[in-house]
Protein backbone atom coordinates (compact mmCIF):
# COMPACT_ATOMS: atom_id res chain seq x y z
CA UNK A 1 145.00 37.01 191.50
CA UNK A 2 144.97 40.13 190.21
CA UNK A 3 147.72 41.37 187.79
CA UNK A 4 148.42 44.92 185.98
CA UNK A 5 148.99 45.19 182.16
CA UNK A 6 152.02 45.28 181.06
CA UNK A 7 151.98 49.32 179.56
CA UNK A 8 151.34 51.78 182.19
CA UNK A 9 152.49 48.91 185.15
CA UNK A 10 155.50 48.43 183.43
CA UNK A 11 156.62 52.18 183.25
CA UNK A 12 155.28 52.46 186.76
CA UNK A 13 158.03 50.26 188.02
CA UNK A 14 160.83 52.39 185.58
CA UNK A 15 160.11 55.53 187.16
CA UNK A 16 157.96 57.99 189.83
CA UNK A 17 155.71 60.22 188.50
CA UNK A 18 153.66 62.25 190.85
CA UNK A 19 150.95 60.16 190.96
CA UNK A 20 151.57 56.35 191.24
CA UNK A 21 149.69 53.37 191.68
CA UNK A 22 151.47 50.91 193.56
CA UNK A 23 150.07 47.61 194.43
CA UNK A 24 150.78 44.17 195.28
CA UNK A 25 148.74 40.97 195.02
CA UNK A 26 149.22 37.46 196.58
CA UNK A 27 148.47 34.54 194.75
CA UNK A 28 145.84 32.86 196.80
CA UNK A 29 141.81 33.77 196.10
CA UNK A 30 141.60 34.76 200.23
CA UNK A 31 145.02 36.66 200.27
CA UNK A 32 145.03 40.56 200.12
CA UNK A 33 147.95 42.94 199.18
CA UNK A 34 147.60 46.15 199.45
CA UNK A 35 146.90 49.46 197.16
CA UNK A 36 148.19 53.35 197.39
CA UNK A 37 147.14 55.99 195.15
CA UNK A 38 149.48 59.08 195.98
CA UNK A 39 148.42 62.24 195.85
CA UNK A 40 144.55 61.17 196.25
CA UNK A 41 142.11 60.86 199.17
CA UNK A 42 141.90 56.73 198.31
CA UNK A 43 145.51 56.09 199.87
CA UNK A 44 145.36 53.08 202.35
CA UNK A 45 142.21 51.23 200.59
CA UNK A 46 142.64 47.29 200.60
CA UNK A 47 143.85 45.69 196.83
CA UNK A 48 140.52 43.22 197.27
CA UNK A 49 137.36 42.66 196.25
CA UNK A 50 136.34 45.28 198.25
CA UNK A 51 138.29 48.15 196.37
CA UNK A 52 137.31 46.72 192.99
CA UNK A 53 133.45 46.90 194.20
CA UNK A 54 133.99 50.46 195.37
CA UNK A 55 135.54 51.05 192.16
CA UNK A 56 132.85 49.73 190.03
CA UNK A 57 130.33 51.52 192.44
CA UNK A 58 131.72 54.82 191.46
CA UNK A 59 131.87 54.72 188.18
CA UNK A 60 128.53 53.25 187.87
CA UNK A 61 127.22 56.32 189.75
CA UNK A 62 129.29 58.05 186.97
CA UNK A 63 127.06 56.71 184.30
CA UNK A 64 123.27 56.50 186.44
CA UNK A 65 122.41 52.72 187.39
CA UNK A 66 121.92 50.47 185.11
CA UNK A 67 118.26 49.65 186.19
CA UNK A 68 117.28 52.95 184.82
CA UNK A 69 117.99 52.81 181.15
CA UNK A 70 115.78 53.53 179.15
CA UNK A 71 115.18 51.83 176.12
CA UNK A 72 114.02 52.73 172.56
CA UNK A 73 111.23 52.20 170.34
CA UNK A 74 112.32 50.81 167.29
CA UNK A 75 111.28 53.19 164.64
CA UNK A 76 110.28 53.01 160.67
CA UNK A 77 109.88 56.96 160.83
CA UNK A 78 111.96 59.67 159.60
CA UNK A 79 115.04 59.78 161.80
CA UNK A 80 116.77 63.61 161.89
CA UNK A 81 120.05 64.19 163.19
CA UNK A 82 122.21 67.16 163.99
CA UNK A 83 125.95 67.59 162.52
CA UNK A 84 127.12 66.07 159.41
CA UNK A 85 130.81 65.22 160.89
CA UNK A 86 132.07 61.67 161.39
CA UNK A 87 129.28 60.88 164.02
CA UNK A 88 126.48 62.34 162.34
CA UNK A 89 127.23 60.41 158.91
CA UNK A 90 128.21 57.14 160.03
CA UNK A 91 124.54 57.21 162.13
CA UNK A 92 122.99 58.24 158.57
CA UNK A 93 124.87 55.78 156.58
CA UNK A 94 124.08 52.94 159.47
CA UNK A 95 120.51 53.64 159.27
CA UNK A 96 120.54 53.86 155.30
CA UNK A 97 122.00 50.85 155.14
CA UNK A 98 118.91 49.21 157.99
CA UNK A 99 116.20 50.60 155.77
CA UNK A 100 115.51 53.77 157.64
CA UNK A 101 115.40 57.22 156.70
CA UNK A 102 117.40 59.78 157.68
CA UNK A 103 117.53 63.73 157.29
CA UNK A 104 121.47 65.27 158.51
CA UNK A 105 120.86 69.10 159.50
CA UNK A 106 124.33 70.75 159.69
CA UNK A 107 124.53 74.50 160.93
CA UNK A 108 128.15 74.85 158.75
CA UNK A 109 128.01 75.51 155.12
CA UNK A 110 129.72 72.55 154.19
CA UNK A 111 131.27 69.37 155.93
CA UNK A 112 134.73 69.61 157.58
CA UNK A 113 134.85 73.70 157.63
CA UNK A 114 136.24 73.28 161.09
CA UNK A 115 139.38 71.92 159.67
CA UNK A 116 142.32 72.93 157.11
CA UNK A 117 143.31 69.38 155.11
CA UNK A 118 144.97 68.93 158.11
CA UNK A 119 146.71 65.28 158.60
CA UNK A 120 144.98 63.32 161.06
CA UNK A 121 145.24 59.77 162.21
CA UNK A 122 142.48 56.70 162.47
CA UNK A 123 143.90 54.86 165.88
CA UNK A 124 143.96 51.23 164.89
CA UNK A 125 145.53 49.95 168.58
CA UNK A 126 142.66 50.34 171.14
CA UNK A 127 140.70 47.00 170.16
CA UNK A 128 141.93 43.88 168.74
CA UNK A 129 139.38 44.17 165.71
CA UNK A 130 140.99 46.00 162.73
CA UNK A 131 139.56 49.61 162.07
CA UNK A 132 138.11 48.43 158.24
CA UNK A 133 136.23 46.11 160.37
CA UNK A 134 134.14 49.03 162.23
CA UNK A 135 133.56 50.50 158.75
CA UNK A 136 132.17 47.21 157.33
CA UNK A 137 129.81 46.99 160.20
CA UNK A 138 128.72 50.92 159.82
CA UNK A 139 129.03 50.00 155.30
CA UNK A 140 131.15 52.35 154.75
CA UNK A 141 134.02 52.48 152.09
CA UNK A 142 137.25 53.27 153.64
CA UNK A 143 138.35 55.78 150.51
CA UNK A 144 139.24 58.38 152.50
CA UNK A 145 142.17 55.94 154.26
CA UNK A 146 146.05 56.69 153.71
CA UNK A 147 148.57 54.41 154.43
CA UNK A 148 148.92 51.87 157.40
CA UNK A 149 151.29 53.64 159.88
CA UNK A 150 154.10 51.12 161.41
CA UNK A 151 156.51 52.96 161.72
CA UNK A 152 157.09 56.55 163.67
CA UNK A 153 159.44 58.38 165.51
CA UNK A 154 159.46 59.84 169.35
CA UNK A 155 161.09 62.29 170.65
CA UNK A 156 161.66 63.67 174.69
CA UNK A 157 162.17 67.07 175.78
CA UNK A 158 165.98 66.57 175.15
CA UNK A 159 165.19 65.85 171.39
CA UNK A 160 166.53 62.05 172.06
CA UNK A 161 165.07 60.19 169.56
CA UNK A 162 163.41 56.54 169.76
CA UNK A 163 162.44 54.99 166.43
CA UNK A 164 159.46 52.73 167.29
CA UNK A 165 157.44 49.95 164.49
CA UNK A 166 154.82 47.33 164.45
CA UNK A 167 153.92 44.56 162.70
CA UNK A 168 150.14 45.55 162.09
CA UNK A 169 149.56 49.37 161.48
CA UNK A 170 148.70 51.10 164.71
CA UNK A 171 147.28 54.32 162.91
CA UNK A 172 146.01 55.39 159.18
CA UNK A 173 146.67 58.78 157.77
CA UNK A 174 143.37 60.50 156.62
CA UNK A 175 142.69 64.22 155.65
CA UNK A 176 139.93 66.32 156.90
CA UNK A 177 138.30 69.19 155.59
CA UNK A 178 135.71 69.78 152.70
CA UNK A 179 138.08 69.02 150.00
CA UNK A 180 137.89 66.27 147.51
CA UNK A 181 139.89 63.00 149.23
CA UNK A 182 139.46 64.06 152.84
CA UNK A 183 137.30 61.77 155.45
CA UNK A 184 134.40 64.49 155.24
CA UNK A 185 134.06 64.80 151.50
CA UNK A 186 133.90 60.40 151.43
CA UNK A 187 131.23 60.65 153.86
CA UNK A 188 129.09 62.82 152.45
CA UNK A 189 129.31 60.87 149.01
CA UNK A 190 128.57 57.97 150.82
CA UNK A 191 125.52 59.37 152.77
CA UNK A 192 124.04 60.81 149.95
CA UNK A 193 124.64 58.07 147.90
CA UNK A 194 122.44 55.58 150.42
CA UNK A 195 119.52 58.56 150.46
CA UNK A 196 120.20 60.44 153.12
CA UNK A 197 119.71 63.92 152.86
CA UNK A 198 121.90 66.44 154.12
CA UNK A 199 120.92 69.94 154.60
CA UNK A 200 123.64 72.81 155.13
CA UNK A 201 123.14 75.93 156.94
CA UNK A 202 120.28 74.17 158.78
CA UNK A 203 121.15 74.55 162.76
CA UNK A 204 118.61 71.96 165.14
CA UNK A 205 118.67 72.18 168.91
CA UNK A 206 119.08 68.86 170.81
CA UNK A 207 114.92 68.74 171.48
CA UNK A 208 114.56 68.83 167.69
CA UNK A 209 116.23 65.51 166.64
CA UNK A 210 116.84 62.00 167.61
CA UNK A 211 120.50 62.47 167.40
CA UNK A 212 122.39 65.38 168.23
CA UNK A 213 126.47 64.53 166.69
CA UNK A 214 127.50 68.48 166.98
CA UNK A 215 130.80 67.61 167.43
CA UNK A 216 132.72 69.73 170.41
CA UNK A 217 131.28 72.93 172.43
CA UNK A 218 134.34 73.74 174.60
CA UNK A 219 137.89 72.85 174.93
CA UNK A 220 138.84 69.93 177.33
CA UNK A 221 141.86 69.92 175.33
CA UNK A 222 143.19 72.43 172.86
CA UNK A 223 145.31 71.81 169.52
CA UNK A 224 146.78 74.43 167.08
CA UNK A 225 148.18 73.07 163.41
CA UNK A 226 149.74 74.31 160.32
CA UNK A 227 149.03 72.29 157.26
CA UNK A 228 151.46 73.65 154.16
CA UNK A 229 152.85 72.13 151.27
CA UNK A 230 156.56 70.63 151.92
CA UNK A 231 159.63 69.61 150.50
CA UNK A 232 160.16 67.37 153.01
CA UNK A 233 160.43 63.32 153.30
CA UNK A 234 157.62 61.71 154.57
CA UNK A 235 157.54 61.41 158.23
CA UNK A 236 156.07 60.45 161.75
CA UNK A 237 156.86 62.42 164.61
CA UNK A 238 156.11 63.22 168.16
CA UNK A 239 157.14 65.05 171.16
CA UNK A 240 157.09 64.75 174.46
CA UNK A 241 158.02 67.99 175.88
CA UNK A 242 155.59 68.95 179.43
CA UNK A 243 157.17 72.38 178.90
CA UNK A 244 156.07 72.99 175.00
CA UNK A 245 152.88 70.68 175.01
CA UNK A 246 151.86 70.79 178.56
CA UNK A 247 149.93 67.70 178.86
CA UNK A 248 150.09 66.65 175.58
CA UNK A 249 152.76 66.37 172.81
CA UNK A 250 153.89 68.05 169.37
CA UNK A 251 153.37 65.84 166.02
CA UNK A 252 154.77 66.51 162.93
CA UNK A 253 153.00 64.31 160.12
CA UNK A 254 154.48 64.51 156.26
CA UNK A 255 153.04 62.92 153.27
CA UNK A 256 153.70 63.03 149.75
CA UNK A 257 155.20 66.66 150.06
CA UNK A 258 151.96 67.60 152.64
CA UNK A 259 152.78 68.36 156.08
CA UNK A 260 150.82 68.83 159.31
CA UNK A 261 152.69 70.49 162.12
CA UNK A 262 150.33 70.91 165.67
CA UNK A 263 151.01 70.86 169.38
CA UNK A 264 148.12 69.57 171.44
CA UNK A 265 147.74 70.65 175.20
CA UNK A 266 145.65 69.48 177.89
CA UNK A 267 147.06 71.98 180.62
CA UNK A 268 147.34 75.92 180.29
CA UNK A 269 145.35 76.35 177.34
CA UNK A 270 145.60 79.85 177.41
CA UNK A 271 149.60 79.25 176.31
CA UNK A 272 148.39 77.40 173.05
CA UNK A 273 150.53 79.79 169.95
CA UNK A 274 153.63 80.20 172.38
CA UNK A 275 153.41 76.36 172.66
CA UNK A 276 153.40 75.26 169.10
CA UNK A 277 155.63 77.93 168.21
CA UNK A 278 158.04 76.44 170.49
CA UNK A 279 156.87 72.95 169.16
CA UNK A 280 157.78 74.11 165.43
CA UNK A 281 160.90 75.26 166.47
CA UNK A 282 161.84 72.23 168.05
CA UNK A 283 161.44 70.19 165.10
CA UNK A 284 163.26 72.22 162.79
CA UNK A 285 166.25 70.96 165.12
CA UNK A 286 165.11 67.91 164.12
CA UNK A 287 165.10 68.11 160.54
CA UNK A 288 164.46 70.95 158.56
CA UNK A 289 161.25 71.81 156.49
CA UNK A 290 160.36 73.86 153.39
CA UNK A 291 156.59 75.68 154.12
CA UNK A 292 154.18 76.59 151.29
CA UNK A 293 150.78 77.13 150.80
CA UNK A 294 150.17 77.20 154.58
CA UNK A 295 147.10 77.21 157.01
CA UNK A 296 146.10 77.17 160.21
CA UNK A 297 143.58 76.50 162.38
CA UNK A 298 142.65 75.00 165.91
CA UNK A 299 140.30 72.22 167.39
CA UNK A 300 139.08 71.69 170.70
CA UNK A 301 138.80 67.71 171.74
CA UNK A 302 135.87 67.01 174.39
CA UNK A 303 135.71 64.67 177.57
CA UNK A 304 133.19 64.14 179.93
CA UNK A 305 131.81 61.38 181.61
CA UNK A 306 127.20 61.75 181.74
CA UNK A 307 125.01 59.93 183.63
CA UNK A 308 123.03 59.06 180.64
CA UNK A 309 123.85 59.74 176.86
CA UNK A 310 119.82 61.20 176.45
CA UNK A 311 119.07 64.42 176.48
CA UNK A 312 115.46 64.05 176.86
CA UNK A 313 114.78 61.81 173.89
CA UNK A 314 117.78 62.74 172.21
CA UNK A 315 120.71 60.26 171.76
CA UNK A 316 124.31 62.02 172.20
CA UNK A 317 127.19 60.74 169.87
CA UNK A 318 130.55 61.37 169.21
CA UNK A 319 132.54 64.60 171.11
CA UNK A 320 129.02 66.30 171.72
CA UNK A 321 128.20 63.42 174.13
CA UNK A 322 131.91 64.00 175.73
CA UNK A 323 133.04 60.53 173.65
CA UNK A 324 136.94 61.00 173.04
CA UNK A 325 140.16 58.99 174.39
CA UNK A 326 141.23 61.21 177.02
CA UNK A 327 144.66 60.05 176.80
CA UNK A 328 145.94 60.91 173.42
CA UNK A 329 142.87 62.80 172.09
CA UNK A 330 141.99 60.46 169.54
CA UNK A 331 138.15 60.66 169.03
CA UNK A 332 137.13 59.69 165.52
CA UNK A 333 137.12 55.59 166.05
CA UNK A 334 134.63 56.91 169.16
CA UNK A 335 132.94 59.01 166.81
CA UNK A 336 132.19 56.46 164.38
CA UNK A 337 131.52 54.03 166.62
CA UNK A 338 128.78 56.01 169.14
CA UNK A 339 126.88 57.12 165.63
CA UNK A 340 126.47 53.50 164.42
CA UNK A 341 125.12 52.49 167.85
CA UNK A 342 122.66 55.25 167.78
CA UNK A 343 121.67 53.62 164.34
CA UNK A 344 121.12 50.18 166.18
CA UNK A 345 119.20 51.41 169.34
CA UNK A 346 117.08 53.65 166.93
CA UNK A 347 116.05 50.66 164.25
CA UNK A 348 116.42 47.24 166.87
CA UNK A 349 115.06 49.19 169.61
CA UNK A 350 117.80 48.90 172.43
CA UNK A 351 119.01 50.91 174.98
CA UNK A 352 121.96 52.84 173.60
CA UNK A 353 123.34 53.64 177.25
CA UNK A 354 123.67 50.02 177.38
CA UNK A 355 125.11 49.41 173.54
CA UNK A 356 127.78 51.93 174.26
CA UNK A 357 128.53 51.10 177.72
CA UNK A 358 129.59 47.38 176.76
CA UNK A 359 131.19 48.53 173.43
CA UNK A 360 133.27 51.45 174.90
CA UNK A 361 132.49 52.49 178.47
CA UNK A 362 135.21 50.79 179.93
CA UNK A 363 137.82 51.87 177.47
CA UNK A 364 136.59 55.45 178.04
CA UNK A 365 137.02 55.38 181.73
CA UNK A 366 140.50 53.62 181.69
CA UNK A 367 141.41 56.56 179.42
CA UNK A 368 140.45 58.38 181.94
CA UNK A 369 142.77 56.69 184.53
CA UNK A 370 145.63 56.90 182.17
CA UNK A 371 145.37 60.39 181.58
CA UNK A 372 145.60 60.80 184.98
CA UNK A 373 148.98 58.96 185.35
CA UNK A 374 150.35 60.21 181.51
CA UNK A 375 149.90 64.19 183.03
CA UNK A 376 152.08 62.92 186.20
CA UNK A 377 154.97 61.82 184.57
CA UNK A 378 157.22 64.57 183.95
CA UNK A 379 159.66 64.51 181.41
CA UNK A 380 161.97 61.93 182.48
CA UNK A 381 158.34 59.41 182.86
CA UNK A 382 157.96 60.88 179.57
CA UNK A 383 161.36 59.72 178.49
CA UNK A 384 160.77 56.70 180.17
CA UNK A 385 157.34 56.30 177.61
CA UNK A 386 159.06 56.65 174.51
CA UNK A 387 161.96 54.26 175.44
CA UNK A 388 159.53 51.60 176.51
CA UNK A 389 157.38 52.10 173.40
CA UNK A 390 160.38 51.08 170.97
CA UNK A 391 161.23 48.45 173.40
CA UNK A 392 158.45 45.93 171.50
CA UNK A 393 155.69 45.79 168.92
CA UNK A 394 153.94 49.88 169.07
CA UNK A 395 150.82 48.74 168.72
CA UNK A 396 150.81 46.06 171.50
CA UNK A 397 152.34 48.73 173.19
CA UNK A 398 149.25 51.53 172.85
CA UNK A 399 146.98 48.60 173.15
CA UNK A 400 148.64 48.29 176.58
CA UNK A 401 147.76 51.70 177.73
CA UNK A 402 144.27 51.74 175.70
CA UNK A 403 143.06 48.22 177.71
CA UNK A 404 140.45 48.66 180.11
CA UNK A 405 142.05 47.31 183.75
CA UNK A 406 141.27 47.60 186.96
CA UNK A 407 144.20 49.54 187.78
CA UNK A 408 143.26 52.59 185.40
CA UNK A 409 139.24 51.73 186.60
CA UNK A 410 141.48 52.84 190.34
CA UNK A 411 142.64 55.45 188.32
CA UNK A 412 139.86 56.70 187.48
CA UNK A 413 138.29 57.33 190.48
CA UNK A 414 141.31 58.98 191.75
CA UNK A 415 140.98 61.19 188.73
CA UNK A 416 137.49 62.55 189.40
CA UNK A 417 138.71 62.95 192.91
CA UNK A 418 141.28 65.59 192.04
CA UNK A 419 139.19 66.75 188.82
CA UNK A 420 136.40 68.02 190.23
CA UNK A 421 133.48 69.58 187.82
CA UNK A 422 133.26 73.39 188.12
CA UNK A 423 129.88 74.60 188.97
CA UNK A 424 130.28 77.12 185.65
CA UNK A 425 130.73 74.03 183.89
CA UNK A 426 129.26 75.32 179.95
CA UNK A 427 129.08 71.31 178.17
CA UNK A 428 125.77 70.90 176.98
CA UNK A 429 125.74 67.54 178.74
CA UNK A 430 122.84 65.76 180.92
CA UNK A 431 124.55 65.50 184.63
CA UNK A 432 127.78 64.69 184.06
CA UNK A 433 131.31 64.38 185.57
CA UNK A 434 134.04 66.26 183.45
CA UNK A 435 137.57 68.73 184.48
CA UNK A 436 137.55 72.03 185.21
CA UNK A 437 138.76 74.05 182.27
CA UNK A 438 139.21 78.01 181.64
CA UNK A 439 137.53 78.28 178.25
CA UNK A 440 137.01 81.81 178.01
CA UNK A 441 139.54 84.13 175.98
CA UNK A 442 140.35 80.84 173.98
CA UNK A 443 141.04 81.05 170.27
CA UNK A 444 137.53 79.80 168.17
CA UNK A 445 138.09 76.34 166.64
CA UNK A 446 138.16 76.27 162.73
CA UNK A 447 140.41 78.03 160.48
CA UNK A 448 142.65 80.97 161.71
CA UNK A 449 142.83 84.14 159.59
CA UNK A 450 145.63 84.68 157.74
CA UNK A 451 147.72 87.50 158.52
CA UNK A 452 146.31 91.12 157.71
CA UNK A 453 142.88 89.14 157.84
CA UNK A 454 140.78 87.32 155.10
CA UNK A 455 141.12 88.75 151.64
């Protein structure tokens, strides 16, 4: 029998987005129901074992067969890596902590000069295992880690509010940037304090290292924030508007009297400061906020789908090897993750298409397949989210929609039907599958300039 999760098959049945997956199946091994995908080429193929071996066909074509993975030579030499963000240290600190050296060149004058102190969250929802569990594995110390987030507050395009909780947190707060406290700054320590070395204002091409964590090259998804100091009570906020985040949502985050305000968009980048202005005024009809001290900046999110995460002999980690959730843009927990398995195929030897394919390929793909259906919702499937999400525990909830199935797997496929890869495609990716994107004319990630320039 096959059965949907409860998350995104649960909504489906609430209301009709543009694209829908409808499906039925009987309860006996030999019995078939049937499966439509709207709005796709795949309408009409049999809910069977048929569709699920098509399925798994494509996206193994996605990723290259599995007979031709290469594996690695375990190696007591020198390991170098490129980019000294989350990926890059958590590979340095993994293979510290195995006995191996490691040498982190970073092209940036210090870690985290891409972001602000901006607010960010550490999902804790898309596997069982707690998050401080992937950092004990890695050894790092999770300093850097706010509080526990289980509570939060969502809001649709007609500002109705649905307060959601959970009994385990489904997030952490953590702070970015090169400031003392912030995720970068912890890492660093850490790093340096196992022996790594870490050389800024060093830049390495792919060909020169054995792991290339340069974080992202072009914007798959775009996000503008504003980071101030505030007056205001501590907070956890999101909006669903497909009018002022197009494809994504608005997020207001406070904490102890620090704020971050953004509005990330997956659709009509090109509207990104119109958007989060709209987004900021939206939730000052919320609640109002005192703004101090203010500063702003924007990041680009990656996705892709390669063949093979080698370039050559190079291993790809984090965003520069398109790792991200495509659904919610959460990428650090993939960040984290893809550096400590470069760390284990460099030292034990194995393939590291083949670590990260059981540890996260299937989550990545079904991200894939729920982005698909999240960006055909509209606002009243948007409505229809938030409702269901304070319905019953939020993490279980996110867990639902984060849960590899083969209904997003179907998903899937139907995305990279509609999604095709443009041939002026500019990720510095081994053949790969990824969206077509406008990226020129976009604002440069990193820290805005202030008005009347820098000083």
């Amino acid at each position: 029998m096959v059965a949907c999760e409860e998350g995104p098959a649960a909504l489906l049945a609430e209301v009709k987005p543009s694209v829908a997956l409808e499906g039925a199946a009987a309860s006996g091994a030999d019995e078939v129901g049937e499966a439509r995908i709207h709005a796709v080429t795949l309408s009409g193929l049999p809910w069977s074992q048929k569709l699920l071996a098509a399925v798994r066909a494509a996206n193994t074509a996605a990723k290259g067969p599995l007979c031709t993975i290469a594996t690695v030579e375990p190696s007591a030499q020198l390991i170098r890596i490129a980019g000294a963000g989350p990926a890059g240290l958590s590979c340095a600190i993994a293979l510290a902590r195995r006995g191996r050296r490691a040498i982190v060149s970073e092209a940036r004058a210090t870690v985290g000069a891409r972001f602000t102190g901006d607010l960010q969250v550490l999902e804790d929802f898309s596997e069982e295992a707690d998050v401080r569990e992937l950092l004990d594995e890695i050894g790092i110390e999770g300093d850097f880690l706010g509080p526990g987030l289980t509570q939060a507050e969502l809001f649709d395009a007609k500002l109705r509010r649905t307060r959601v909780s959970s009994t385990r947190p489904f997030a952490h707060f953590l702070k970015r940037g090169p400031e003392e406290g912030t995720l970068d700054s912890s890492l660093l320590r850490q790093a340096r304090a196992s022996g790594v070395e870490v050389r800024f204002g060093e830049r390495r091409e792919p060909e020169e290292v054995d792991v290339a964590a340069t974080g992202p090259r072009v914007p798959d998804g775009l996000a503008r924030e504003m980071t101030f100091r505030t007056e205001s009570p501590d907070r956890v906020q999101v909006l669903f508007d497909s009018m002022r985040a197009p494809g994504g949502y608005g997020y207001f985050f406070a904490q102890g009297g620090y704020a971050t305000l953004g509005c990330a968009v997956v659709r009509d980048l090109k509207r990104i400061d119109r958007c989060f202005e709209m987004c900021a005024k939206r939730f000052r009809e919320i609640a109002d906020y005192s703004v101090s001290e203010e500063r702003t900046g924007y990041s680009y999110m990656n996705f892709a789908i390669p063949e093979t995460e080698r370039s050559g002999s190079t291993l790809l980690a984090g965003e520069a090897g398109g790792f991200q959730d495509y659904l919610f843009g959460l990428g650090i927990r993939y960040a984290m993750t893809t550096g400590l398995l470069a760390a284990i195929s460099l030292v034990e030897g194995k393939s590291y298409d083949a670590l990260w394919e059981e540890r996260v390929g299937a989550k990545r793909r079904s991200s894939l397949g729920a982005r698909l259906l999240y960006e055909g919702l509209g606002d009243a499937g948007l409505a229809a989210f938030a409702r269901r999400g304070g319905r019953r525990d939020f993490r279980n909830f996110l867990k639902g929609w984060s849960r590899p199935s083969f209904a997003k797997e179907a998903l899937a496929v139907a995305a990279r039907a509609l999604w095709r890869r443009p041939e002026n495609c500019r990720h510095a990716l081994p053949d790969h599958w990824c969206r077509g994107r406008e990226s020129r004319d976009l604002p440069a990630q990193g820290p805005a300039a202030p008005p009347g320039g820098w000083a």
